[in-house]
Protein backbone atom coordinates (compact mmCIF):
# COMPACT_ATOMS: atom_id res chain seq x y z
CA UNK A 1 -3.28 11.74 -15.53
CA UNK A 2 -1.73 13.63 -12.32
CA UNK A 3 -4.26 14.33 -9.37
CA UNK A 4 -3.37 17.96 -7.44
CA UNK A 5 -4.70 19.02 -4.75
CA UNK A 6 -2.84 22.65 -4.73
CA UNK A 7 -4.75 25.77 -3.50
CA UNK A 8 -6.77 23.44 -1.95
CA UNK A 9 -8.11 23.56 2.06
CA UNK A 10 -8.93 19.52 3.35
CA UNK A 11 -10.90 18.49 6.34
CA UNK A 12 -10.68 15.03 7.31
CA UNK A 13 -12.72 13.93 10.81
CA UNK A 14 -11.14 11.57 12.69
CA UNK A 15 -7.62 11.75 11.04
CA UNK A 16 -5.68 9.80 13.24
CA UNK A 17 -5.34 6.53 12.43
CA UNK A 18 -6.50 3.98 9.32
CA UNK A 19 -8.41 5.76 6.27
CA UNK A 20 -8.88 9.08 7.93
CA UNK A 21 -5.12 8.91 8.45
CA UNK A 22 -4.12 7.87 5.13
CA UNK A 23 -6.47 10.32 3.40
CA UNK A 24 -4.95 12.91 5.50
CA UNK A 25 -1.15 11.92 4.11
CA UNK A 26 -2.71 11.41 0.32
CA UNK A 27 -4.25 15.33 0.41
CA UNK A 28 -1.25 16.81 1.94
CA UNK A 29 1.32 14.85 -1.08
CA UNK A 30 -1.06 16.19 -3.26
CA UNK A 31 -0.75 19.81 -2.34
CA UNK A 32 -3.65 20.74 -0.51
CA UNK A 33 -3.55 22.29 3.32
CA UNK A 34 -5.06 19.51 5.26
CA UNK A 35 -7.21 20.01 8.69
CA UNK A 36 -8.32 17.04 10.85
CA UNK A 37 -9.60 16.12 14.32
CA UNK A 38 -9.83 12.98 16.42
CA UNK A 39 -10.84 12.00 19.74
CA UNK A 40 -7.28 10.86 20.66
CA UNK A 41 -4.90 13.22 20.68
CA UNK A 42 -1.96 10.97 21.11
CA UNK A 43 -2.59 9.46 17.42
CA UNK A 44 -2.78 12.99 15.81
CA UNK A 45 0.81 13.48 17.46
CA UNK A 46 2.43 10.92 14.59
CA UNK A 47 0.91 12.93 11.89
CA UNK A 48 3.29 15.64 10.32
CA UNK A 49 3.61 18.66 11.71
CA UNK A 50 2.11 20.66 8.72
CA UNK A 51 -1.45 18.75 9.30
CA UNK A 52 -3.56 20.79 10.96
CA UNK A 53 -4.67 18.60 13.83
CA UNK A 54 -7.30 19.46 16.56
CA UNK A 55 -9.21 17.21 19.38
CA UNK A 56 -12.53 16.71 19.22
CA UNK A 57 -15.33 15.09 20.08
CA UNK A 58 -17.63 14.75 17.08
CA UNK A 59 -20.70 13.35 18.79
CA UNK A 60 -20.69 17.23 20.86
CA UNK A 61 -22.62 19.45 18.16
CA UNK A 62 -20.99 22.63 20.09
CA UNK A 63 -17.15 21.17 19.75
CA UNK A 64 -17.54 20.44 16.13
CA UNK A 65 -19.12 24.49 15.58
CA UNK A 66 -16.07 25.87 17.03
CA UNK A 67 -13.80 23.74 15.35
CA UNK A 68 -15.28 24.48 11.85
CA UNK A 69 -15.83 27.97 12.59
CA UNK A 70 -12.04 28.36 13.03
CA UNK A 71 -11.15 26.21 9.93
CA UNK A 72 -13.59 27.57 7.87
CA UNK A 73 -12.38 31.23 8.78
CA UNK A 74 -9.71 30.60 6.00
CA UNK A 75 -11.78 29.11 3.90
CA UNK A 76 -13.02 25.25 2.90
CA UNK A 77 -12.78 23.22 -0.52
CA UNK A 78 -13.09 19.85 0.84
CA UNK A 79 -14.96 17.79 4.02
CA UNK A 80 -14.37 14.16 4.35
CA UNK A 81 -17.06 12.72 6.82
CA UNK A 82 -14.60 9.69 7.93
CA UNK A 83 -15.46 9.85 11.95
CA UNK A 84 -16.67 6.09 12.60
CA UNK A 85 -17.47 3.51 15.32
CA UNK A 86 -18.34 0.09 14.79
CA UNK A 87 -20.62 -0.21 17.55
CA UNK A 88 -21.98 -3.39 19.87
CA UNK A 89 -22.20 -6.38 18.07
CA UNK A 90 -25.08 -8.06 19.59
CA UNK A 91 -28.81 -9.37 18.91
CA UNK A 92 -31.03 -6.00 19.30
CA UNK A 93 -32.97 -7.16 22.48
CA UNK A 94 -29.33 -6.70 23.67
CA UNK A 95 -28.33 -3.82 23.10
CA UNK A 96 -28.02 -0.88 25.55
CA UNK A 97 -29.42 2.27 24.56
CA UNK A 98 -26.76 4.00 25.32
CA UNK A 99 -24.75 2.32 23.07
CA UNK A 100 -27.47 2.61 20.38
CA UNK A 101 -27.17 6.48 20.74
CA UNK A 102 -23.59 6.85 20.71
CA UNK A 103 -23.14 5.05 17.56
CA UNK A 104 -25.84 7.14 15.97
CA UNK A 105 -23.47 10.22 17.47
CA UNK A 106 -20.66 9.46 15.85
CA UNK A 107 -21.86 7.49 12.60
CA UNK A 108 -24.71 9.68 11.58
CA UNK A 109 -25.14 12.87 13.31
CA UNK A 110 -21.45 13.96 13.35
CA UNK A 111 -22.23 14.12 9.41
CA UNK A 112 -24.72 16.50 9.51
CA UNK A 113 -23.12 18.28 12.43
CA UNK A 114 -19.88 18.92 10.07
CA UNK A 115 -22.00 19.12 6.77
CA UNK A 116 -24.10 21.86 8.24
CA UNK A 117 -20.96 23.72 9.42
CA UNK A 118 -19.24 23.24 6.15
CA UNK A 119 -21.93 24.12 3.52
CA UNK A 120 -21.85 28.18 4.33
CA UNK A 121 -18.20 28.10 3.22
CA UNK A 122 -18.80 26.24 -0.02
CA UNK A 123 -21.52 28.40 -1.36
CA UNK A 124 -19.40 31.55 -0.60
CA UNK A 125 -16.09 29.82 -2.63
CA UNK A 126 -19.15 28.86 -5.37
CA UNK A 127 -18.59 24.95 -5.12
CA UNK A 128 -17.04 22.53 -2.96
CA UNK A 129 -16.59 18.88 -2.53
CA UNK A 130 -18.42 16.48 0.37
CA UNK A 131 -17.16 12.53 0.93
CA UNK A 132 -19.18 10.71 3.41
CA UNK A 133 -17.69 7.31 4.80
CA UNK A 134 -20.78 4.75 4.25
CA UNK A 135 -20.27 1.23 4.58
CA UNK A 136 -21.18 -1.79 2.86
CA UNK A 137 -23.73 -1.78 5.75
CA UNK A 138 -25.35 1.00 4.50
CA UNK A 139 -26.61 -1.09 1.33
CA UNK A 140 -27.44 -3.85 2.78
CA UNK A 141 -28.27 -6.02 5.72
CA UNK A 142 -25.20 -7.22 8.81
CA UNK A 143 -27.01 -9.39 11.86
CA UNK A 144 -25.59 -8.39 15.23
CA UNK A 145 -24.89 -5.01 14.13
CA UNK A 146 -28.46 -3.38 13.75
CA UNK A 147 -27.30 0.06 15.67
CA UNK A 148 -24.07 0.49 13.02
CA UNK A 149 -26.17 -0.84 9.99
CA UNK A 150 -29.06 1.93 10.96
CA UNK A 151 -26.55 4.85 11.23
CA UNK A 152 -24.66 3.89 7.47
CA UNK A 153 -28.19 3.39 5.57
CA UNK A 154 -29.23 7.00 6.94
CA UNK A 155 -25.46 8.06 5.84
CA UNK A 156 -26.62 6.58 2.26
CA UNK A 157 -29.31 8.65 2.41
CA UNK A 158 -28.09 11.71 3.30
CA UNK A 159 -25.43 11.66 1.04
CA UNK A 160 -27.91 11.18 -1.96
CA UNK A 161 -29.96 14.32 -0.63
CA UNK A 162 -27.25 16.27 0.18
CA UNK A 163 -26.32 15.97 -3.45
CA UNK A 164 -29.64 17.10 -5.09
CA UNK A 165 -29.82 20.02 -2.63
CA UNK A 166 -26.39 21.26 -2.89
CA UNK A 167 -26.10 20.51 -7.23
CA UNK A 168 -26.85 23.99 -7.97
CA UNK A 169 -24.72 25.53 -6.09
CA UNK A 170 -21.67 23.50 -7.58
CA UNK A 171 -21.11 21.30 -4.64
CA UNK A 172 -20.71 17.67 -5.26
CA UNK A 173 -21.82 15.13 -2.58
CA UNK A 174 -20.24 11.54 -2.55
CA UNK A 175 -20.20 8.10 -0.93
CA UNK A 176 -17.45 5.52 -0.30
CA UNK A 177 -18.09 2.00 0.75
CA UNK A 178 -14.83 0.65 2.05
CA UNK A 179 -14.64 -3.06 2.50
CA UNK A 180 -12.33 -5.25 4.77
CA UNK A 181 -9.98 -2.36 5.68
CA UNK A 182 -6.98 -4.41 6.61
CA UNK A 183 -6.53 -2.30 10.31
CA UNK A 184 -7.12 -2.09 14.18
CA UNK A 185 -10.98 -1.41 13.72
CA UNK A 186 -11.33 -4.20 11.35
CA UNK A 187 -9.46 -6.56 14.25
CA UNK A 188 -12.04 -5.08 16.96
CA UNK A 189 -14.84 -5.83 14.59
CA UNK A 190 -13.53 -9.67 14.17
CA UNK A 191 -13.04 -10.23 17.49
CA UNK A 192 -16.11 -9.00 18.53
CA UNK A 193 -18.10 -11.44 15.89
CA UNK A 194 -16.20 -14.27 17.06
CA UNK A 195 -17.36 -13.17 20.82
CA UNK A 196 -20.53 -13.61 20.01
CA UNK A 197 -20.67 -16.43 17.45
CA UNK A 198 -18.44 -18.51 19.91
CA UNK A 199 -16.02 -19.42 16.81
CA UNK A 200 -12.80 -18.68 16.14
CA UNK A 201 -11.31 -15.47 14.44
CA UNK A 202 -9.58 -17.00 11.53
CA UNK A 203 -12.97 -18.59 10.72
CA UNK A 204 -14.68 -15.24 11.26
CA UNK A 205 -11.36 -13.26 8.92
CA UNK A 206 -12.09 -15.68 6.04
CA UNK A 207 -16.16 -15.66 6.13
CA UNK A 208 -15.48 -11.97 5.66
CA UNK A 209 -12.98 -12.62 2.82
CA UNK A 210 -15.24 -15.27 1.17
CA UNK A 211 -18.21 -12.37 1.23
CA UNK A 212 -16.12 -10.79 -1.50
CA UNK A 213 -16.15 -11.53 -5.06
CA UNK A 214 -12.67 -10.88 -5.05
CA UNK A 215 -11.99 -12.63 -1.73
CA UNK A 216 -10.07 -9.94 -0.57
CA UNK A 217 -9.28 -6.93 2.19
CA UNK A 218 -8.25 -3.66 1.18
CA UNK A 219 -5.96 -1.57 2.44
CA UNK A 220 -6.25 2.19 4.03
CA UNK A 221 -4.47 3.69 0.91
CA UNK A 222 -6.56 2.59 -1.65
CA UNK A 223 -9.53 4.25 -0.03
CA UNK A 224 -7.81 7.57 0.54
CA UNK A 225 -6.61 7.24 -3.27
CA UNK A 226 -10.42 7.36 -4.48
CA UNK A 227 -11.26 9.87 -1.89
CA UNK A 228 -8.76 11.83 -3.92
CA UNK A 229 -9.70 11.52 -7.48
CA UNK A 230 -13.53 12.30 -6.51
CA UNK A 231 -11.97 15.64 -4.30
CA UNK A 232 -10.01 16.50 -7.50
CA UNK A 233 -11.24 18.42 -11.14
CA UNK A 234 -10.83 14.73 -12.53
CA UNK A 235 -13.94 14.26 -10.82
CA UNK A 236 -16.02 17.54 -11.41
CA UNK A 237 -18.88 16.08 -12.35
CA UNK A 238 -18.98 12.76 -10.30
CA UNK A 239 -22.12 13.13 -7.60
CA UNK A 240 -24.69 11.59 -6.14
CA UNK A 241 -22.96 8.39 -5.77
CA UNK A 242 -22.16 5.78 -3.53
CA UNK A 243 -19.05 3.84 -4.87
CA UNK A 244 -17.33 0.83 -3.66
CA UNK A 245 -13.44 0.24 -2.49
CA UNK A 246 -14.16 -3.61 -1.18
CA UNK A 247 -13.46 -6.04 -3.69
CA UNK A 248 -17.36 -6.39 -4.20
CA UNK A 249 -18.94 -7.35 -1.33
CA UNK A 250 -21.82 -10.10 -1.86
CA UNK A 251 -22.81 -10.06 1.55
CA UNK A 252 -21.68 -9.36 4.85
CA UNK A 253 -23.22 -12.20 6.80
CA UNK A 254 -21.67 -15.63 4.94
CA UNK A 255 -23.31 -18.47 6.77
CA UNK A 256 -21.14 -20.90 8.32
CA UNK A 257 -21.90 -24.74 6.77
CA UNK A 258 -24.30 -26.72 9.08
């Protein structure tokens, strides 16, 4: 079985670094022209040169318009939702509101904000193909992270919806739950649950092992390699669904031994 991606036009948000980075590399190998954005423009400087690469802010409803209105000018086949934040990790009466919001921004709303800018394209090319980052959060419960877990369930939703509303028209709408991705963010997110536990990060880096089946982390490749199948014909009639990269995660809260 070969994957190609040739003839095809690829929007990845936040394309700088980790999985939006690495989908961003796996789309371009595979032949498509590939489009991303990211908040720091000093990361999008180490992609190649034939990446289409663009700074933006995708919690600002107006910057993300413009962008798409220019890369959609050409024409769209393929939006990967991958703009993320992992938010405060603290107990909810702790949490500024302000920090509640932005992580709504950039987790949930930048979706829609890119969806709703991409759609019009697909229905005038008669199909196209959505991926929405979720999160194991977004199936299930994570104490200490209420503001994140809130923004991936709604992602979870959305992506389901967005599926039975845009089936007709030949557009298929799809979910990937990463797991540990080995990677800066996934360092920021130990660190910070060690913070705030007041134990040490190895502990915290194997709890989060241990809440896999497999007992593993994944790396940023092997998400951007699913991302590909479902954005190619092998998967032209894979929708609706929320799929797993993670090893199987069992939980993402494993209590530590009294």
């Amino acid at each position: 079985m070969r994957i190609s991606l040739e003839g095809k036009r690829a929007f990845v948000s936040a394309g700088g670094a980790g999985m939006g980075r690495a989908t961003c590399l796996a789309f371009r190998d595979l032949g498509a022209e590939v489009f991303t954005c990211d908040i720091d423009g000093t990361a999008l400087e180490s992609l190649p040169d034939d990446i289409h690469a663009f700074t933006c802010d995708v919690a600002e409803p107006d910057a993300v318009a413009n962008l798409m209105a220019e890369v959609t000018a050409g024409g769209l086949d393929i939006l990967v939702n991958n703009a993320g934040i992992a938010g405060p990790t603290a107990p909810v009466e702790q949490i500024l509101i302000e920090d509640w919001q932005r992580t709504q921004d950039i987790c949930l709303n930048a979706q829609f904000y890119f969806a709703r800018a991409a759609i019009p394209a697909f229905k005038r090319a008669k199909g196209g193909v959505i991926i929405n980052l979720v999160s194991a959060a977004g199936i299930m419960g994570f104490p200490n992270r209420a503001p994140y877990v809130a923004a991936k369930w709604a992602v979870t939703g959305f992506t389901k919806t967005l599926a039975m509303e845009l089936g007709p028209a030949n557009i298929r709408v799809n979910g990937i739950v990463p797991g540990n991705v080995n990677g800066e963010r996934m360092e920021r997110v130990i660190r910070d649950h060690a913070a705030a536990d007041g134990i040490a990060e190895e502990k915290v880096r194997a709890l989060y092992a241990i809440g896999t089946s497999m007992q593993c982390y994944v790396d940023p490749e092997e998400i951007a390699g699913l991302i590909a199948f479902l954005a190619s014909d092998h998967g032209r009639h894979i929708s609706g669904q929320i799929i797993g990269v993670d090893g199987h995660t069992e939980t993402l809260f494993p209590r530590i031994p009294a």
